[in-house]
N, C-alpha and C. Protein backbone atom coordinates (compact mmCIF):
# COMPACT_ATOMS: atom_id res chain seq x y z
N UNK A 1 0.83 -1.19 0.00
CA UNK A 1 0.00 0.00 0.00
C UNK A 1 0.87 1.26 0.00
N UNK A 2 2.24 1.17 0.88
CA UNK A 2 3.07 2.37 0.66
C UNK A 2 3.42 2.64 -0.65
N UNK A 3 3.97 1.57 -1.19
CA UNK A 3 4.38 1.34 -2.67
C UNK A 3 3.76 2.30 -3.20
N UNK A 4 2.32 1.87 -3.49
CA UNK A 4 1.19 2.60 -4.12
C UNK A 4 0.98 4.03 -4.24
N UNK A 5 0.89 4.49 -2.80
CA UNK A 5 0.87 5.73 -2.36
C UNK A 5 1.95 6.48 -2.65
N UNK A 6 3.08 6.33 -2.35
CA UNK A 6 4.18 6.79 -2.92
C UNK A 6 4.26 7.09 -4.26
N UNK A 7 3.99 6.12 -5.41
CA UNK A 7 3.84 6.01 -7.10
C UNK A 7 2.79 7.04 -7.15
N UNK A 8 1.58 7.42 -6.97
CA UNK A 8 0.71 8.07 -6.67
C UNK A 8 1.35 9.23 -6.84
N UNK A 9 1.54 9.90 -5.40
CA UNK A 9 1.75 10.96 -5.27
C UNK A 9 3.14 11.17 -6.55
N UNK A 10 4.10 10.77 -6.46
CA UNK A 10 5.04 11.30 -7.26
C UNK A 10 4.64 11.48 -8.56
N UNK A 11 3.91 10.19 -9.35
CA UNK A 11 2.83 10.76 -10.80
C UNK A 11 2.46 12.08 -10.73
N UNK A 12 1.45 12.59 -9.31
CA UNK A 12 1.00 13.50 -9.32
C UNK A 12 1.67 15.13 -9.39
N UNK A 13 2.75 14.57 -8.58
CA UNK A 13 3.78 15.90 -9.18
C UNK A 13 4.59 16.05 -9.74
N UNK A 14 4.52 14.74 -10.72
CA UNK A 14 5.26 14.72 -12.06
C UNK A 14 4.19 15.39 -13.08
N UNK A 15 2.87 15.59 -13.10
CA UNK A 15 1.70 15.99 -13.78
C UNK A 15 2.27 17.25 -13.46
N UNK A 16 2.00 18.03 -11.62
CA UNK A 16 2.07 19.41 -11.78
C UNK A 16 3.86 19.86 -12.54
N UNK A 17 4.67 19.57 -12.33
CA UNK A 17 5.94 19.64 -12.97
C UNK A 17 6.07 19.88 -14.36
N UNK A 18 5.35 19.21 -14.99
CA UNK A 18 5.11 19.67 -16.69
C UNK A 18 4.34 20.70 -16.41
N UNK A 19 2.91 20.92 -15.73
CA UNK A 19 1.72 22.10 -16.10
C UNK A 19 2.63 23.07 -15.82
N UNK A 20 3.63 23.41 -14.44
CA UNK A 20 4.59 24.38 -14.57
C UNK A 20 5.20 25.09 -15.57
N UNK A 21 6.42 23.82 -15.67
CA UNK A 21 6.95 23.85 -16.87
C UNK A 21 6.69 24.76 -18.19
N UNK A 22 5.47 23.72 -18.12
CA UNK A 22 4.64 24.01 -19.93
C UNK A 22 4.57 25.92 -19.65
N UNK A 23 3.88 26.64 -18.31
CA UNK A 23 3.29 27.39 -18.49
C UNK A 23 4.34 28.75 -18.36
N UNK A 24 5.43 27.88 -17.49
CA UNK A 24 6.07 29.41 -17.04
C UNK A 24 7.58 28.91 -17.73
N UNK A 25 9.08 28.21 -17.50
CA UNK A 25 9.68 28.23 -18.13
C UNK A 25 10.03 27.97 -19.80
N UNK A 26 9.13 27.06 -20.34
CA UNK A 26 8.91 27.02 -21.68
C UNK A 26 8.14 27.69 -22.35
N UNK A 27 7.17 28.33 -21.51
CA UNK A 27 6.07 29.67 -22.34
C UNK A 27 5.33 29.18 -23.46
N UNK A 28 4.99 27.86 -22.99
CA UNK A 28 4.59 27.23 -24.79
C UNK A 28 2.61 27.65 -24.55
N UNK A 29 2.29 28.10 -23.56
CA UNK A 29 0.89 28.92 -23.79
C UNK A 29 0.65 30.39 -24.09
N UNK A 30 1.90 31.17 -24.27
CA UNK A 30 2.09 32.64 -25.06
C UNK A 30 0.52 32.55 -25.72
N UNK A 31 0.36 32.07 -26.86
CA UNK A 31 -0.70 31.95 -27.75
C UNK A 31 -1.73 32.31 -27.39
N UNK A 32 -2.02 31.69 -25.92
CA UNK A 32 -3.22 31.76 -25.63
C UNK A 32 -3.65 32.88 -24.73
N UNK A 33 -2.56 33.34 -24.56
CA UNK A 33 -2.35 35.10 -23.58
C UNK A 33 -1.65 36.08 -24.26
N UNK A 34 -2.08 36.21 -25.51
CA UNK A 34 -1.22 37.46 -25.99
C UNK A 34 -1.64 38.92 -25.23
N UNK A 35 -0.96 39.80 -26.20
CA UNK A 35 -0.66 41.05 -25.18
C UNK A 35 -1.19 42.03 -26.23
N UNK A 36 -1.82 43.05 -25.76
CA UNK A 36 -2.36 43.95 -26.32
C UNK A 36 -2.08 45.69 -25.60
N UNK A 37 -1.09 46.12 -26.38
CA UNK A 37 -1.31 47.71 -26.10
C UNK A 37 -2.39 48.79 -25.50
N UNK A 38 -3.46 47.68 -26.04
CA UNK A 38 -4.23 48.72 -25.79
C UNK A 38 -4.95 48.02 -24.31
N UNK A 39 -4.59 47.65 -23.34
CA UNK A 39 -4.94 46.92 -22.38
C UNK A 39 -5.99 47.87 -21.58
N UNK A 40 -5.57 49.06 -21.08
CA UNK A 40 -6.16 49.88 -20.17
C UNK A 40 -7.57 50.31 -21.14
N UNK A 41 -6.89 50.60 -22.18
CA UNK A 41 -8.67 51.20 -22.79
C UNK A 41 -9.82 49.60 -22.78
N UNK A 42 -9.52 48.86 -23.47
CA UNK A 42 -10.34 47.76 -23.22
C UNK A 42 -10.84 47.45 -22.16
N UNK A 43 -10.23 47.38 -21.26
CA UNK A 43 -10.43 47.50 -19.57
C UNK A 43 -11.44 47.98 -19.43
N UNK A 44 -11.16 49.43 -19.50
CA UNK A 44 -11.99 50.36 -19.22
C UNK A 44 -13.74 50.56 -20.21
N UNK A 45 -13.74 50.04 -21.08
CA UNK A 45 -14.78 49.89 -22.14
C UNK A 45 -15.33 48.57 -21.10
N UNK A 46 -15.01 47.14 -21.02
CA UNK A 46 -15.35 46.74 -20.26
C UNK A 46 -16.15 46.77 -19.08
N UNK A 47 -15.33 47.72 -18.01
CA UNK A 47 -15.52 47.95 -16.80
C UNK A 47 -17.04 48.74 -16.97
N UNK A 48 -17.25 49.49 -17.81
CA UNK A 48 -18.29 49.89 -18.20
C UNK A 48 -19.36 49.65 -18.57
N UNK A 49 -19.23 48.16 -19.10
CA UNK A 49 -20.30 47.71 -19.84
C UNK A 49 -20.98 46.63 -19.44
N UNK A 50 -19.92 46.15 -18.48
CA UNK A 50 -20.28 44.24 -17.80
C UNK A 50 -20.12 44.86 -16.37
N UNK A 51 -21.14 44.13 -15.62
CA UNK A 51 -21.82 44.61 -14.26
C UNK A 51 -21.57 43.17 -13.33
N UNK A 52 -21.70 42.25 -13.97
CA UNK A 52 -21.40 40.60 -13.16
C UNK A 52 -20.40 40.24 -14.00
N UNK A 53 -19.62 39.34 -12.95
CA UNK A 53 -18.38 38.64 -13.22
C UNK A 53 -18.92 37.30 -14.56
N UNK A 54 -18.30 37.01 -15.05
CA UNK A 54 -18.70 35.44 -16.18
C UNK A 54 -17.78 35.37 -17.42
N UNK A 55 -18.37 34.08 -17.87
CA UNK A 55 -17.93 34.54 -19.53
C UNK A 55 -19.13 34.56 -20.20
N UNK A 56 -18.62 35.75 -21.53
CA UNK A 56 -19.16 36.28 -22.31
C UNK A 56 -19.02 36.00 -23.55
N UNK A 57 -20.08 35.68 -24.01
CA UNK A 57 -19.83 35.23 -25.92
C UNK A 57 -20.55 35.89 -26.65
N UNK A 58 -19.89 37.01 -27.70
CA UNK A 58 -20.13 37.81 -28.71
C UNK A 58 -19.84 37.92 -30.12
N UNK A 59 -21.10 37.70 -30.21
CA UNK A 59 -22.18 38.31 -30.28
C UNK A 59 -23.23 37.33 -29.68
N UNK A 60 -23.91 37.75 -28.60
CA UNK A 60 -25.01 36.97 -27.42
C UNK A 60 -25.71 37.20 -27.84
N UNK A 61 -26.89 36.50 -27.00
CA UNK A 61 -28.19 36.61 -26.89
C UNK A 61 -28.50 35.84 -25.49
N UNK A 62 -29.50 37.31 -25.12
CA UNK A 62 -30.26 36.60 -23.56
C UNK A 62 -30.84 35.35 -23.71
N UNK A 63 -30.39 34.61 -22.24
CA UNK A 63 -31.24 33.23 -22.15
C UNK A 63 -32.45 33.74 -22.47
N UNK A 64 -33.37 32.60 -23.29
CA UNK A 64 -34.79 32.58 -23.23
C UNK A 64 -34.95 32.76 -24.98
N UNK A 65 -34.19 33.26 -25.73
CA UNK A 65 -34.32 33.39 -27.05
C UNK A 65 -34.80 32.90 -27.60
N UNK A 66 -35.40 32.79 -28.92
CA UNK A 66 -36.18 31.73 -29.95
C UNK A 66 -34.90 31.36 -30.90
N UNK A 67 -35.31 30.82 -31.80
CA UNK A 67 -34.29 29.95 -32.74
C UNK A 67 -34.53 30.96 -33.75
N UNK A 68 -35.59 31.87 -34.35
CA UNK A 68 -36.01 33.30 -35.22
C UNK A 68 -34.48 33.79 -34.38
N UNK A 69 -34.28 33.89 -33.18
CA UNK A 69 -33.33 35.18 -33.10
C UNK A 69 -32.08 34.39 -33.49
N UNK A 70 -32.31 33.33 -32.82
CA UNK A 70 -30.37 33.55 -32.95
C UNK A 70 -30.26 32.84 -34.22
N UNK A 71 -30.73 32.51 -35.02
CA UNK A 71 -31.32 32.40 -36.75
C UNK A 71 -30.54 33.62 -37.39
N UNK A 72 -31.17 35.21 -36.91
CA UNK A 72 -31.09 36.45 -37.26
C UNK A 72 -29.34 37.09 -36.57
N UNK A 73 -29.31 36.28 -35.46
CA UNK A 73 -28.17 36.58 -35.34
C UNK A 73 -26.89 36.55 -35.80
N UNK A 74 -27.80 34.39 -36.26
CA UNK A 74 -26.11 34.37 -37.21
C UNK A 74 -26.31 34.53 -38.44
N UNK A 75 -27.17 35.18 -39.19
CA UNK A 75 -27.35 35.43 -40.41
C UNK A 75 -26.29 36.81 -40.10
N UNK A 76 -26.64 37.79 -39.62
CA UNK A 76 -26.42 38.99 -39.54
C UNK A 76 -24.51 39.73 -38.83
N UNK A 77 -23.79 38.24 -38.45
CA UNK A 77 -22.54 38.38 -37.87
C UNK A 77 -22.00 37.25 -38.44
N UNK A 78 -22.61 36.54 -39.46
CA UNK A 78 -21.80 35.53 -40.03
C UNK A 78 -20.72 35.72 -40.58
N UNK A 79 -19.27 35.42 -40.18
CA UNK A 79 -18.10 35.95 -41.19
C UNK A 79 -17.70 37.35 -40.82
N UNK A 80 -18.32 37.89 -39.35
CA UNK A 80 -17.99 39.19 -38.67
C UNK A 80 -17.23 38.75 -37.45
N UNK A 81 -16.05 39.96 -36.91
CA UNK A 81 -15.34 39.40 -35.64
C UNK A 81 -16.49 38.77 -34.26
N UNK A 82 -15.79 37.75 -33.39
CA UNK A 82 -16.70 37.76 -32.76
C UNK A 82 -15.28 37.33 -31.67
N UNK A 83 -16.09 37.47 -29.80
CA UNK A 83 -14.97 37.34 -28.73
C UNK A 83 -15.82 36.15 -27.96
N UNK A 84 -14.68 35.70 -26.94
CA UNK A 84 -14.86 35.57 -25.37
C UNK A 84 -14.04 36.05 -24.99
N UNK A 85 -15.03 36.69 -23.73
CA UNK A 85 -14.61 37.41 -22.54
C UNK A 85 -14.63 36.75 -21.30
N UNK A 86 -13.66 36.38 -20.71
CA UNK A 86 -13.79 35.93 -19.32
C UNK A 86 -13.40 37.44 -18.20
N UNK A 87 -14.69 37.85 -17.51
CA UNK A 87 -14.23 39.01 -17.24
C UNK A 87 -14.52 38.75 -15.74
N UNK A 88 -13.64 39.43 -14.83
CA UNK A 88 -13.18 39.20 -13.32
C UNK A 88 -13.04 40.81 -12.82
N UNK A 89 -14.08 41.14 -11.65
CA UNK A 89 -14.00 41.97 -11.08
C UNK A 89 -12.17 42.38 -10.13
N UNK A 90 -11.89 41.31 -9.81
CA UNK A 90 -10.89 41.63 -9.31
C UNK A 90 -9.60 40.88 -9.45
N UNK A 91 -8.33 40.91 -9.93
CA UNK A 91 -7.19 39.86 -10.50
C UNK A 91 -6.76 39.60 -9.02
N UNK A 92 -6.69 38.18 -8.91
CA UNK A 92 -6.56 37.63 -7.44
C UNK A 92 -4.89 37.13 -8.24
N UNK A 93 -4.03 37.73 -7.38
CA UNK A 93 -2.52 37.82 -7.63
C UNK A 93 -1.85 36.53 -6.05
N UNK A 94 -2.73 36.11 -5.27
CA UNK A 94 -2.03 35.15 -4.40
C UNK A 94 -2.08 33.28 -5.45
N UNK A 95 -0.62 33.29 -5.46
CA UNK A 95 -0.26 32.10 -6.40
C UNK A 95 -0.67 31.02 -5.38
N UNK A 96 -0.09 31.03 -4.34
CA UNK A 96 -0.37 30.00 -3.34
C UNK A 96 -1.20 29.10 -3.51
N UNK A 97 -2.37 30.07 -3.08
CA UNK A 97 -3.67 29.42 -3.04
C UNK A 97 -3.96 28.83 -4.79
N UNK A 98 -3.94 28.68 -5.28
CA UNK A 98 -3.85 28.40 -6.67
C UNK A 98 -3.09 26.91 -7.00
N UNK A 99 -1.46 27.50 -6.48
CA UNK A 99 -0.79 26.27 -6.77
C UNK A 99 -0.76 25.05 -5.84
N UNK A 100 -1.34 25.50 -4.52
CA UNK A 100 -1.92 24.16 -3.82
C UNK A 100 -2.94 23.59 -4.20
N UNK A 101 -3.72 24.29 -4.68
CA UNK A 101 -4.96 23.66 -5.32
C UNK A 101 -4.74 22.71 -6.46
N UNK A 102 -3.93 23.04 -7.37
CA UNK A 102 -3.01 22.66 -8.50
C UNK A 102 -2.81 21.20 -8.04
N UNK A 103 -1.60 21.86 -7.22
CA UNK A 103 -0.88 20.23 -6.85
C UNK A 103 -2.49 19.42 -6.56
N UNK A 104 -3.00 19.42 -4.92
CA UNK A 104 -3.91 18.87 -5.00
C UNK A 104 -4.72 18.02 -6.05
N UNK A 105 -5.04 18.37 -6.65
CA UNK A 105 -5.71 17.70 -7.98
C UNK A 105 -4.78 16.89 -8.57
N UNK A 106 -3.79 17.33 -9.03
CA UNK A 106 -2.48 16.30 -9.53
C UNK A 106 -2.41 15.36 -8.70
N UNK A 107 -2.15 15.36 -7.38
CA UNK A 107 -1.80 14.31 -6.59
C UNK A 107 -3.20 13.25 -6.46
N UNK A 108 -4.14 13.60 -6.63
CA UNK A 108 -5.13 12.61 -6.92
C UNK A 108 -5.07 12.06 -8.08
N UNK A 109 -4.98 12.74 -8.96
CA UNK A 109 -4.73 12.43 -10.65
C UNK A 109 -4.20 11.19 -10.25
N UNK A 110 -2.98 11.64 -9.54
CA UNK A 110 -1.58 10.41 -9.87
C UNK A 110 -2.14 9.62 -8.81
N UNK A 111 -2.92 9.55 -7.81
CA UNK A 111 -2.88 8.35 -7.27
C UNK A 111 -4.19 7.32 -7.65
N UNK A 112 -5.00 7.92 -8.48
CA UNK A 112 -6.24 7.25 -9.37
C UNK A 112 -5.11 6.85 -10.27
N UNK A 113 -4.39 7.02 -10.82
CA UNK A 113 -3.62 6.20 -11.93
C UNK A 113 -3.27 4.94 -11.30
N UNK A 114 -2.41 5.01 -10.47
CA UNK A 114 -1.74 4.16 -9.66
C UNK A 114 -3.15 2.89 -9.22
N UNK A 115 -4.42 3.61 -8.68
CA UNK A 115 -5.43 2.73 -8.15
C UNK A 115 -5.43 2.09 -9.53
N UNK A 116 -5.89 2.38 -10.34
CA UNK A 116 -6.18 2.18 -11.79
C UNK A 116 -5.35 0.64 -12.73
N UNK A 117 -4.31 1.11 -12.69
CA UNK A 117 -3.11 0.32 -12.93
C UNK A 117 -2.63 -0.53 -11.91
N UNK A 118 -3.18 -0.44 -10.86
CA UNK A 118 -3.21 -1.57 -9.81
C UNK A 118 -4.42 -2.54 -9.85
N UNK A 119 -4.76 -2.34 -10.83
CA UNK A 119 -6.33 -3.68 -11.16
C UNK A 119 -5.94 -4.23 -12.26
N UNK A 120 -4.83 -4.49 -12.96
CA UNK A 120 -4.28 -4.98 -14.36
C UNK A 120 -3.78 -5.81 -13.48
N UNK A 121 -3.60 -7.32 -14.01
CA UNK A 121 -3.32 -7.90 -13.63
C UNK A 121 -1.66 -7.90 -14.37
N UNK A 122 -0.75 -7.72 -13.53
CA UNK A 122 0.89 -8.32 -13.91
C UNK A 122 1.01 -7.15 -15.20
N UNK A 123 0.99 -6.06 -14.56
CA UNK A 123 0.92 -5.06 -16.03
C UNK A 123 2.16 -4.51 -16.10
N UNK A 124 2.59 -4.93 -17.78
CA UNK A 124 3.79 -4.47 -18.46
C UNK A 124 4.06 -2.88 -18.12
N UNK A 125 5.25 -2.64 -18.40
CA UNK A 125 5.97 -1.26 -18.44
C UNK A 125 4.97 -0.70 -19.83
N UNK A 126 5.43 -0.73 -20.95
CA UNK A 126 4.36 -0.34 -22.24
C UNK A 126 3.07 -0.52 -21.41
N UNK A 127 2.19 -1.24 -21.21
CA UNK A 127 0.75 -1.38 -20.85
C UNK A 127 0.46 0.15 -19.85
N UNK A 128 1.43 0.26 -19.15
CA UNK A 128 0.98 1.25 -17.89
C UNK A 128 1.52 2.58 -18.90
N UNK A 129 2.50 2.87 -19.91
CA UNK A 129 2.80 3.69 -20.26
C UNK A 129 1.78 3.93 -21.40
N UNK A 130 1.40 3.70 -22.25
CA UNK A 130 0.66 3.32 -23.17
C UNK A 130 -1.09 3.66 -22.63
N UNK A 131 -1.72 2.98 -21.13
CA UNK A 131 -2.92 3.22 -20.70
C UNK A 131 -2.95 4.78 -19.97
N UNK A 132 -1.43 5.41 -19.62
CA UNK A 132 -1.21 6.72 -18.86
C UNK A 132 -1.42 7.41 -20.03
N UNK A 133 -1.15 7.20 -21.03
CA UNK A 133 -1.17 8.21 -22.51
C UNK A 133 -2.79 8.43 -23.19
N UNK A 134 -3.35 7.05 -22.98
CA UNK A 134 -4.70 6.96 -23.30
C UNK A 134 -5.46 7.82 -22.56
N UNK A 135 -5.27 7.75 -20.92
CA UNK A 135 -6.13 8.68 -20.31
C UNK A 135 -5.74 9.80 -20.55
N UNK A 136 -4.43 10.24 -20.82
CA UNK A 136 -3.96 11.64 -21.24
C UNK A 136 -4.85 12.30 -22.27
N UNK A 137 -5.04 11.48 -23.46
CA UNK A 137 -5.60 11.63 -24.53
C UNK A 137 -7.06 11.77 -24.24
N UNK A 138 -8.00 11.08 -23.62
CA UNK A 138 -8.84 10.99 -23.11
C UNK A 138 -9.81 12.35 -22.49
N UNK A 139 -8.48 12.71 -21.54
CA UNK A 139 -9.04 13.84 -20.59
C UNK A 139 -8.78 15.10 -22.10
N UNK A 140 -8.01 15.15 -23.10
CA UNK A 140 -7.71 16.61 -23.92
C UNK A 140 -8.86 15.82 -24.59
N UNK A 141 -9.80 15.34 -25.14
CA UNK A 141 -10.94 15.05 -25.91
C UNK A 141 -11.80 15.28 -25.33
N UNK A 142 -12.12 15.08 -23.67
CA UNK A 142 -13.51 15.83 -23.13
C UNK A 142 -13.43 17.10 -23.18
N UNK A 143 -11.87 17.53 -22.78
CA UNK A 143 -11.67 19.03 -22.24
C UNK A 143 -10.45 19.28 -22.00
N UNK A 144 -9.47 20.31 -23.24
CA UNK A 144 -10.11 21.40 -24.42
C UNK A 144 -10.50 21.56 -25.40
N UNK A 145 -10.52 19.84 -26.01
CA UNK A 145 -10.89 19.85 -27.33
C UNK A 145 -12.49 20.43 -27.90
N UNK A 146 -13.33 19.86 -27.44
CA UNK A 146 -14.79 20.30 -27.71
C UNK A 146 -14.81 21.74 -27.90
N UNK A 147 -14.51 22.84 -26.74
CA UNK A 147 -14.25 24.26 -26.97
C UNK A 147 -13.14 24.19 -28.46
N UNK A 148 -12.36 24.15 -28.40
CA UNK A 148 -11.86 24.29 -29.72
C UNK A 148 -12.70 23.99 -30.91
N UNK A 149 -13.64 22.79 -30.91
CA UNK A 149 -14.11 22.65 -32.41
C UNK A 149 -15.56 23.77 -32.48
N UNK A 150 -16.17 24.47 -31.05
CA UNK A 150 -17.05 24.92 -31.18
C UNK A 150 -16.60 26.67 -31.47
N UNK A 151 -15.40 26.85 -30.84
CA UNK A 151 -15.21 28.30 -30.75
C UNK A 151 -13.58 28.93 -31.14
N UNK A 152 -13.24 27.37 -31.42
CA UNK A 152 -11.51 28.04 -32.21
C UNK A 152 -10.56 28.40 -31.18
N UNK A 153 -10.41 27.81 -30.18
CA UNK A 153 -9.29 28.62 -29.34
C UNK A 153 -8.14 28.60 -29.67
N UNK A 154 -7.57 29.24 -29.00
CA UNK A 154 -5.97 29.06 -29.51
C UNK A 154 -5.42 28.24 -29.19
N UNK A 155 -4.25 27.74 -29.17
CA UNK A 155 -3.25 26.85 -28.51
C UNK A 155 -3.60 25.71 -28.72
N UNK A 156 -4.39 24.97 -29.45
CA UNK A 156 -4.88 23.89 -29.11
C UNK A 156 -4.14 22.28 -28.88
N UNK A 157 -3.19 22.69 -30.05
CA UNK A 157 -2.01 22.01 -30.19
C UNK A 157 -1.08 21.60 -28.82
N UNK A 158 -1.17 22.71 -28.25
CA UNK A 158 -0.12 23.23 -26.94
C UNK A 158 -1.09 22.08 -26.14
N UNK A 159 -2.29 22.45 -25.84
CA UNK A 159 -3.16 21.62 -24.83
C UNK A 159 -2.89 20.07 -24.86
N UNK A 160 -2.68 19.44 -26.32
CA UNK A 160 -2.85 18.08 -26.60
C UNK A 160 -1.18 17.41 -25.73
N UNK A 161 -0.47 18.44 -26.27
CA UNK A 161 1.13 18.44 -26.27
C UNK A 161 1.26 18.04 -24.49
N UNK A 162 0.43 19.24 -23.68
CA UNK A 162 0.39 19.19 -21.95
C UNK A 162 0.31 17.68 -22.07
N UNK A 163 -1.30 17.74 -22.11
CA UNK A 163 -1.60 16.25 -21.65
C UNK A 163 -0.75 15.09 -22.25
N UNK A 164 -0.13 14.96 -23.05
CA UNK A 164 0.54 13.99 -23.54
C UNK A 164 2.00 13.47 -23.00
N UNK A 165 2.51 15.16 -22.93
CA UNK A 165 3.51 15.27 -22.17
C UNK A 165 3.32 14.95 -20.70
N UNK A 166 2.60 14.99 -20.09
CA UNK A 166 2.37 15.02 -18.99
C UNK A 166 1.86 13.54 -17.86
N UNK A 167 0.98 13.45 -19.30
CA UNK A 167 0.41 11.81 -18.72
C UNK A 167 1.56 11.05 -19.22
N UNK A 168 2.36 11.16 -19.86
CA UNK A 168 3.51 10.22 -20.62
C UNK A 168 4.26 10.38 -19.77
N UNK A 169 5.06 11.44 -18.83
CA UNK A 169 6.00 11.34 -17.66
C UNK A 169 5.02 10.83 -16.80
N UNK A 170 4.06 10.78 -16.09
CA UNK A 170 3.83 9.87 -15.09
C UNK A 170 3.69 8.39 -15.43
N UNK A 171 3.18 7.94 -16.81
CA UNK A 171 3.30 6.96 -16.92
C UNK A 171 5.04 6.30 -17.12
N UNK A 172 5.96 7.01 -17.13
CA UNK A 172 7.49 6.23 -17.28
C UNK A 172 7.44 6.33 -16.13
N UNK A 173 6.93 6.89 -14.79
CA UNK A 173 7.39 6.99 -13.99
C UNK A 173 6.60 5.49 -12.97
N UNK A 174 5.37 5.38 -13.39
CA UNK A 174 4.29 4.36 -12.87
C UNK A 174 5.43 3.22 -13.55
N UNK A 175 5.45 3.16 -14.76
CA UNK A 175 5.82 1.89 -15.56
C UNK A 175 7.20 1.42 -14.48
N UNK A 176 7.74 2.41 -14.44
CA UNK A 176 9.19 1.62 -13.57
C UNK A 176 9.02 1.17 -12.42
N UNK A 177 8.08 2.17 -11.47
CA UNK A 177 7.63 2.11 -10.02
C UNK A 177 7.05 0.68 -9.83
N UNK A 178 5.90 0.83 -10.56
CA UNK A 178 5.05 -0.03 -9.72
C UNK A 178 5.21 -2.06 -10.06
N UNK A 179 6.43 -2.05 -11.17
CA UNK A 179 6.78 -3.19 -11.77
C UNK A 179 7.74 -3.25 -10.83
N UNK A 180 8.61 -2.78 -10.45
CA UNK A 180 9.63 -2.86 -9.62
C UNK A 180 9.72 -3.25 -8.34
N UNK A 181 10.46 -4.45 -7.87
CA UNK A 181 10.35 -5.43 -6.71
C UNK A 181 10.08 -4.22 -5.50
N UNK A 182 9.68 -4.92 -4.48
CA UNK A 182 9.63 -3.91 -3.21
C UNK A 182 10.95 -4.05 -2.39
């Protein structure tokens, strides 16, 4: 059971170790945070116009609409710019709370792998590396992929790359661990 727990947790912050990675020394999500000059005026057009925190998709329409409107809507913005806005009354700048939360989740990640791959009976190095990649793949097909085919995001590539990268180091890391005598 230590075994276990141990493989677990270390998967799990072999997961947060790439999301790091990916986000702050390799910068490979730039794409999806570019930078705009004109930051303060947008802001401020914003701040003006949106009253509750959410995201926003434009060109909207209030819940309750008929299929006549948003018919008319996309007749009328078809092939015109359109956004999301994820807009936040206030930029919460404490990392902490964030990156414990982070880990947290990782460290379950990695120890559901470990539960997971502990119900295979006599499971190969490939099998555990190979089933860590599948769920990798798995989790970027529920979510970010769907948003991408509905609304184009950016990076999408980058997202597949995380999870792949990511579930693929915990799985070399499961594959050696958990085959390996006690």
């Amino acid at each position: 059971m230590t075994k276990q727990i141990v493989g677990g947790l270390v998967a799990g912050f072999l997961l947060m170790v790439w999301q790091t990675l990916s986000h702050t020394a390799l910068n490979l999500h730039a794409v999806q945070e570019k930078y705009t000059p004109n930051n303060a005026a947008i802001m401020e057009v914003l701040n003006q116009n949106l009253t509750e925190e959410g995201m926003y998709f434009l060109p909207g329409l209030p819940q309750g609409s008929t299929m006549e409107d948003y018919e008319k809507v996309q007749s009328t913005w078809d092939g015109q710019p359109w956004a999301q806005i994820n807009y936040n009354k206030s930029f919460n700048t404490n990392m902490g709370t964030n990156i414990f939360r982070g880990l947290m989740v990782n460290l379950l990640i990695g120890l559901i792998l470990v539960w997971l791959f502990a119900k295979m009976q006599k499971p190969s190095f490939a099998g555990i590396l190979t089933g860590s990649l599948a769920i990798g793949f798995m989790a970027f097909c529920f979510h970010p992929y769907p948003g991408f085919i509905w609304y184009e995001t950016s990076g999408i590539w980058i997202e597949l790359l995380d999870s792949l990268a990511a579930f693929g180091l915990a799985g070399i890391w499961l594959g050696w661990w958990m085959r390996r005598k006690a």
